[in-house]
PDB file of N, CA and C in Angstrom:
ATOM      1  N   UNK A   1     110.837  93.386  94.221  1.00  0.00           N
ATOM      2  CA  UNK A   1     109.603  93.960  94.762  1.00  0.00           C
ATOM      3  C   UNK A   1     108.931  94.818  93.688  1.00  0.00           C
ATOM      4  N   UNK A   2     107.762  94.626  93.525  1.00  0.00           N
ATOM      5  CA  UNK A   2     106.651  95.556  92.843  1.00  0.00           C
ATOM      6  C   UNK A   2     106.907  96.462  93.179  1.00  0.00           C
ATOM      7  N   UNK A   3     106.629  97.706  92.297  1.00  0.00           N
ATOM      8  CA  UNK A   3     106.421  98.979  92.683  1.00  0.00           C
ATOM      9  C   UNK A   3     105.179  99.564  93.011  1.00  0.00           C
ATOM     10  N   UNK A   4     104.669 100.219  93.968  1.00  0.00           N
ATOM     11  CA  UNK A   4     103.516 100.523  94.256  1.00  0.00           C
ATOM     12  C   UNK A   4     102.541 101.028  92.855  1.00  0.00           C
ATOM     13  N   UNK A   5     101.657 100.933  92.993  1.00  0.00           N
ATOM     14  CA  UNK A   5     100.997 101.244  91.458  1.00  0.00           C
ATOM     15  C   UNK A   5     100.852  99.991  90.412  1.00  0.00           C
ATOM     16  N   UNK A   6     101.601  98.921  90.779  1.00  0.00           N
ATOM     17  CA  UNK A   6     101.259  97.795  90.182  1.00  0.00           C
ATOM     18  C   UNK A   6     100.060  97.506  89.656  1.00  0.00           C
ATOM     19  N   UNK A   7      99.190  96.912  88.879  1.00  0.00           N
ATOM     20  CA  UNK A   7      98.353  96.478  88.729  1.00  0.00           C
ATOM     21  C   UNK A   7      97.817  95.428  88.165  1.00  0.00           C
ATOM     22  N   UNK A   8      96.455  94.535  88.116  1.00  0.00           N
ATOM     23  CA  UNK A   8      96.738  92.920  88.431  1.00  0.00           C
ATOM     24  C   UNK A   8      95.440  93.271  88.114  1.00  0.00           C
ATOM     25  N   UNK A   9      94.979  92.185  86.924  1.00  0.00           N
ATOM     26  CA  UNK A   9      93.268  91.696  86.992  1.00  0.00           C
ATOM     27  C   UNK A   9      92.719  90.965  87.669  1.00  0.00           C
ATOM     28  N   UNK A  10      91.732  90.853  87.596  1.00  0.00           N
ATOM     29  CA  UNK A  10      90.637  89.819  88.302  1.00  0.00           C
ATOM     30  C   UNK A  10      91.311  88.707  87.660  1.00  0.00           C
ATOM     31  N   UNK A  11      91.486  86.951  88.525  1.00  0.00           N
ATOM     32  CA  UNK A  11      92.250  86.215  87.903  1.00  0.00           C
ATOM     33  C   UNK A  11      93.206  85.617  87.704  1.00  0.00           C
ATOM     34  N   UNK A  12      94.562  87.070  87.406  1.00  0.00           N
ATOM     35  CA  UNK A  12      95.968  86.954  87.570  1.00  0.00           C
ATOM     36  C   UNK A  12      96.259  86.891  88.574  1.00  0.00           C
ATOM     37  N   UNK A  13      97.291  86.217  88.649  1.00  0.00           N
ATOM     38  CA  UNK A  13      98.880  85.712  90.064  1.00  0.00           C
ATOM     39  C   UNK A  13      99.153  87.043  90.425  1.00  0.00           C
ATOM     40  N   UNK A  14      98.203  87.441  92.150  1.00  0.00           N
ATOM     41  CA  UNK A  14      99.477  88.135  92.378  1.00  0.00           C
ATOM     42  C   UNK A  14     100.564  88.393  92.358  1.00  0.00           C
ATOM     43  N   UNK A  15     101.187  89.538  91.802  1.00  0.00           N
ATOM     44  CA  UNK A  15     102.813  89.972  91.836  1.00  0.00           C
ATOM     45  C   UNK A  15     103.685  90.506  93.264  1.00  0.00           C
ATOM     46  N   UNK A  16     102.631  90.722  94.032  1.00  0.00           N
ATOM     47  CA  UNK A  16     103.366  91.422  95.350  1.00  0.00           C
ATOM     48  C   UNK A  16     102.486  91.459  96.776  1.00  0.00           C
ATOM     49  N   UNK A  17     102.667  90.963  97.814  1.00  0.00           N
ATOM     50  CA  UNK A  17     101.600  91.052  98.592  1.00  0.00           C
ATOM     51  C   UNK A  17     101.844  92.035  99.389  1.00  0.00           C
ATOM     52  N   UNK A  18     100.474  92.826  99.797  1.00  0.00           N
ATOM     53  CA  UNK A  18     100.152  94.039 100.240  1.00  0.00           C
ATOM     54  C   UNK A  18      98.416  94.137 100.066  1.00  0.00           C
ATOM     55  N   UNK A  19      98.087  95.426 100.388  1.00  0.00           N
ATOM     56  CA  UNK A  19      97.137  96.002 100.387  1.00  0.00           C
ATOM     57  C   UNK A  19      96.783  96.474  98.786  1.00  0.00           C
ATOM     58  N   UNK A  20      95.709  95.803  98.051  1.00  0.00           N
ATOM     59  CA  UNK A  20      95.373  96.023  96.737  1.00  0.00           C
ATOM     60  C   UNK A  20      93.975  96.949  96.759  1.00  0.00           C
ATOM     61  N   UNK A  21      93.554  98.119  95.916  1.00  0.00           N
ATOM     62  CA  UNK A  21      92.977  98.562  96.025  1.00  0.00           C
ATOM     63  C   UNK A  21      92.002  98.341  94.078  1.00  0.00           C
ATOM     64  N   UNK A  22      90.340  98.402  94.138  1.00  0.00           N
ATOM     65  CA  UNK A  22      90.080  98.601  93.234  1.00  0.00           C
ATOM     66  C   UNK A  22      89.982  99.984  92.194  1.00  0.00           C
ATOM     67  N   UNK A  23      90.810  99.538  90.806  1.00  0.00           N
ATOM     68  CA  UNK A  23      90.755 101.365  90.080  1.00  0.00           C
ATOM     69  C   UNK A  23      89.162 101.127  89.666  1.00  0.00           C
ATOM     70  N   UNK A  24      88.776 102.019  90.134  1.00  0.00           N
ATOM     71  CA  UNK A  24      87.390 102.791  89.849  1.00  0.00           C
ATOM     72  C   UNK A  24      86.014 102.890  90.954  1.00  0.00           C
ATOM     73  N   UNK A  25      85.084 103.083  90.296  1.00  0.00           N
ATOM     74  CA  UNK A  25      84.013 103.224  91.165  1.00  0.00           C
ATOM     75  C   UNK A  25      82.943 102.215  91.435  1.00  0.00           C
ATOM     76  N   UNK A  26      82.617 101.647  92.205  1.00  0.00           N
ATOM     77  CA  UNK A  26      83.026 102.192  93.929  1.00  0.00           C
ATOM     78  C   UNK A  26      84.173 101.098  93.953  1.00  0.00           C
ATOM     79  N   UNK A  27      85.130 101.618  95.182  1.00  0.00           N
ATOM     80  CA  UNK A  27      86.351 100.968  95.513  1.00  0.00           C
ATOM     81  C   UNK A  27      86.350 100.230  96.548  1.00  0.00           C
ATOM     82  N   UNK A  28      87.524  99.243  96.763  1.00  0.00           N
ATOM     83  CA  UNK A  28      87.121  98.912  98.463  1.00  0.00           C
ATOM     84  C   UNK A  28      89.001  98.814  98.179  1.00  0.00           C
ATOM     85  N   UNK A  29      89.608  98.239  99.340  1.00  0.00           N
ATOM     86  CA  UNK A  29      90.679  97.568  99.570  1.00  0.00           C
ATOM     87  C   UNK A  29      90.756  96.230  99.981  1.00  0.00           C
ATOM     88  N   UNK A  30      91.320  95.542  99.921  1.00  0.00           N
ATOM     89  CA  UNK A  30      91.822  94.066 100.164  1.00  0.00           C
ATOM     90  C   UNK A  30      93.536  93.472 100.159  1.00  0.00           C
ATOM     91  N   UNK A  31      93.438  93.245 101.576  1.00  0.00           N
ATOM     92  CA  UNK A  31      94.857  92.473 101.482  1.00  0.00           C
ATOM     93  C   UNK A  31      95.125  91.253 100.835  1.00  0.00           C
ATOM     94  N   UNK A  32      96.217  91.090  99.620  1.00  0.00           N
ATOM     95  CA  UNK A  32      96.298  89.593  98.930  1.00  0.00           C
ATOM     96  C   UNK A  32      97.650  89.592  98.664  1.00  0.00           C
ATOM     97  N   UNK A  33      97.772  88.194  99.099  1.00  0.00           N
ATOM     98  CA  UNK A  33      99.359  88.045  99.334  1.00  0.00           C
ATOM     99  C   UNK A  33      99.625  87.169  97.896  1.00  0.00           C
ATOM    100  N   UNK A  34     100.995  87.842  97.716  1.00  0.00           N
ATOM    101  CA  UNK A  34     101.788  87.512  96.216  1.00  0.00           C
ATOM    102  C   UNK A  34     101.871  85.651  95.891  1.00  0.00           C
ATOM    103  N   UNK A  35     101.302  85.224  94.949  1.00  0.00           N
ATOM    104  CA  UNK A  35     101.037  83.930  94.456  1.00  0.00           C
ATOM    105  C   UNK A  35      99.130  83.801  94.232  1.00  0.00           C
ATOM    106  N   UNK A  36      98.792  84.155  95.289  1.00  0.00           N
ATOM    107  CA  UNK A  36      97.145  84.052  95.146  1.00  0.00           C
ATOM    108  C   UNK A  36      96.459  84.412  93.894  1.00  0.00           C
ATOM    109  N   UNK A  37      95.383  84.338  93.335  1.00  0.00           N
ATOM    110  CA  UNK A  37      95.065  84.537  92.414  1.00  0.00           C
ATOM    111  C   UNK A  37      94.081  85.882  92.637  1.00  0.00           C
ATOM    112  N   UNK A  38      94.035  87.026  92.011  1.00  0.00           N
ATOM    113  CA  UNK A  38      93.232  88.281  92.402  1.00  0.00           C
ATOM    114  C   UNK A  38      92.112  88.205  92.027  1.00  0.00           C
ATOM    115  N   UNK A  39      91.152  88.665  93.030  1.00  0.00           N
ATOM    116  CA  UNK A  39      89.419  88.289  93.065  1.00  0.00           C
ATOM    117  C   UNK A  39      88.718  89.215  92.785  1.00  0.00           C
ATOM    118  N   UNK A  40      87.601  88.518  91.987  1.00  0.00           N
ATOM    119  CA  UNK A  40      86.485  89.264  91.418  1.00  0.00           C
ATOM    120  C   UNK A  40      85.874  90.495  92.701  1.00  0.00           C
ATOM    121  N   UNK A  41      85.599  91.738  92.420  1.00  0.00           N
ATOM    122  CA  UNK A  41      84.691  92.568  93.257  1.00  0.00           C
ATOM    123  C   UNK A  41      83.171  92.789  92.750  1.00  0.00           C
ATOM    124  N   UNK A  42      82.189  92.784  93.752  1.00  0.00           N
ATOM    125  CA  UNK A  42      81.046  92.865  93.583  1.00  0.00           C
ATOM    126  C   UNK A  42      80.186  91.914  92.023  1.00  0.00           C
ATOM    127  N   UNK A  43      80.994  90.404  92.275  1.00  0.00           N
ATOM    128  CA  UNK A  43      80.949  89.546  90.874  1.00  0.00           C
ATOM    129  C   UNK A  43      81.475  90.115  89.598  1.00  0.00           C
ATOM    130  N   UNK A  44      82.353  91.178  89.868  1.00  0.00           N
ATOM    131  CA  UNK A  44      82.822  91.597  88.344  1.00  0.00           C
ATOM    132  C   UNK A  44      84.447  91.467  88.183  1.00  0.00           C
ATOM    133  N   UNK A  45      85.025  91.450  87.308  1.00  0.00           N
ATOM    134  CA  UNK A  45      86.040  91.090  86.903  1.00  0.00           C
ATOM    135  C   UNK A  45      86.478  92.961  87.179  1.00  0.00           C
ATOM    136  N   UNK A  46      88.120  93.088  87.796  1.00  0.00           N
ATOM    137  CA  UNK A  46      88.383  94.241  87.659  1.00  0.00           C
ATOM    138  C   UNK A  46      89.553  94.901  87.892  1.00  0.00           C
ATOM    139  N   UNK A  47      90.181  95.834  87.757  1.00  0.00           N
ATOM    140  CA  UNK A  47      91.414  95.909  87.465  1.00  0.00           C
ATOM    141  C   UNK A  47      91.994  96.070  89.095  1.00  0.00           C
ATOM    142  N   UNK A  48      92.984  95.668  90.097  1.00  0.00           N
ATOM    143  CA  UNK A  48      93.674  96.367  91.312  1.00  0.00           C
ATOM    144  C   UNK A  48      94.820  97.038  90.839  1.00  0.00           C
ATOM    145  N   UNK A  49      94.792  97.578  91.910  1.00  0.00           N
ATOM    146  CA  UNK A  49      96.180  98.529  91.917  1.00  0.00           C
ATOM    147  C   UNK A  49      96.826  98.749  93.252  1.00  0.00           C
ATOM    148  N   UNK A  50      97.868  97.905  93.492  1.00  0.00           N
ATOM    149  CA  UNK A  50      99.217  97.627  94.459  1.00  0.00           C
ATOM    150  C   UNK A  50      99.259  99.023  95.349  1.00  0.00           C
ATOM    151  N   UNK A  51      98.261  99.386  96.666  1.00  0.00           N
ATOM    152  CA  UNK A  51      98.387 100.739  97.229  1.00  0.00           C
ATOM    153  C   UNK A  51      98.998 100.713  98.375  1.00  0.00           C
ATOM    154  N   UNK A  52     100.033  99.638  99.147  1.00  0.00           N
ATOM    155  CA  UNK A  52     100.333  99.412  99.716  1.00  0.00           C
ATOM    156  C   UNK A  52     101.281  98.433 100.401  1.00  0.00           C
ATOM    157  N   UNK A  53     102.304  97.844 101.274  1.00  0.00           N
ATOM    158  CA  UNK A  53     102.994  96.584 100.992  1.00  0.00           C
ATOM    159  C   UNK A  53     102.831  96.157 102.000  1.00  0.00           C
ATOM    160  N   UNK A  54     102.470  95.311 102.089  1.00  0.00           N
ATOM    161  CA  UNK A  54     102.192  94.033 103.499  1.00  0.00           C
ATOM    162  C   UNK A  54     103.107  94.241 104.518  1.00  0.00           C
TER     163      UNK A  54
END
């Protein structure tokens, strides 16, 4: 299991499914389960960070 704080680009294979949050401004959350590929926010490429575990 990931450790919370994980983090995953726009792109990359999820590592852990849970609740992913975007680092910076403005943020949202999104649930994405581990294998999926992590999605662009507001058309931009951007970093998540693992704030939670499914």
């Amino acid at each position: 299991m990931e450790p919370l704080g994980t983090t995953a680009r726009t792109g990359e294979t999820c590592p852990e499914s849970g609740v992913w949050s975007v680092v910076g401004t403005p943020t949202t959350t999104a649930p994405i389960a581990k294998g999926n590929k992590m999605p662009p926010y507001s058309g931009q490429a951007v970093t998540w960070r693992l704030s939670q575990y499914a």
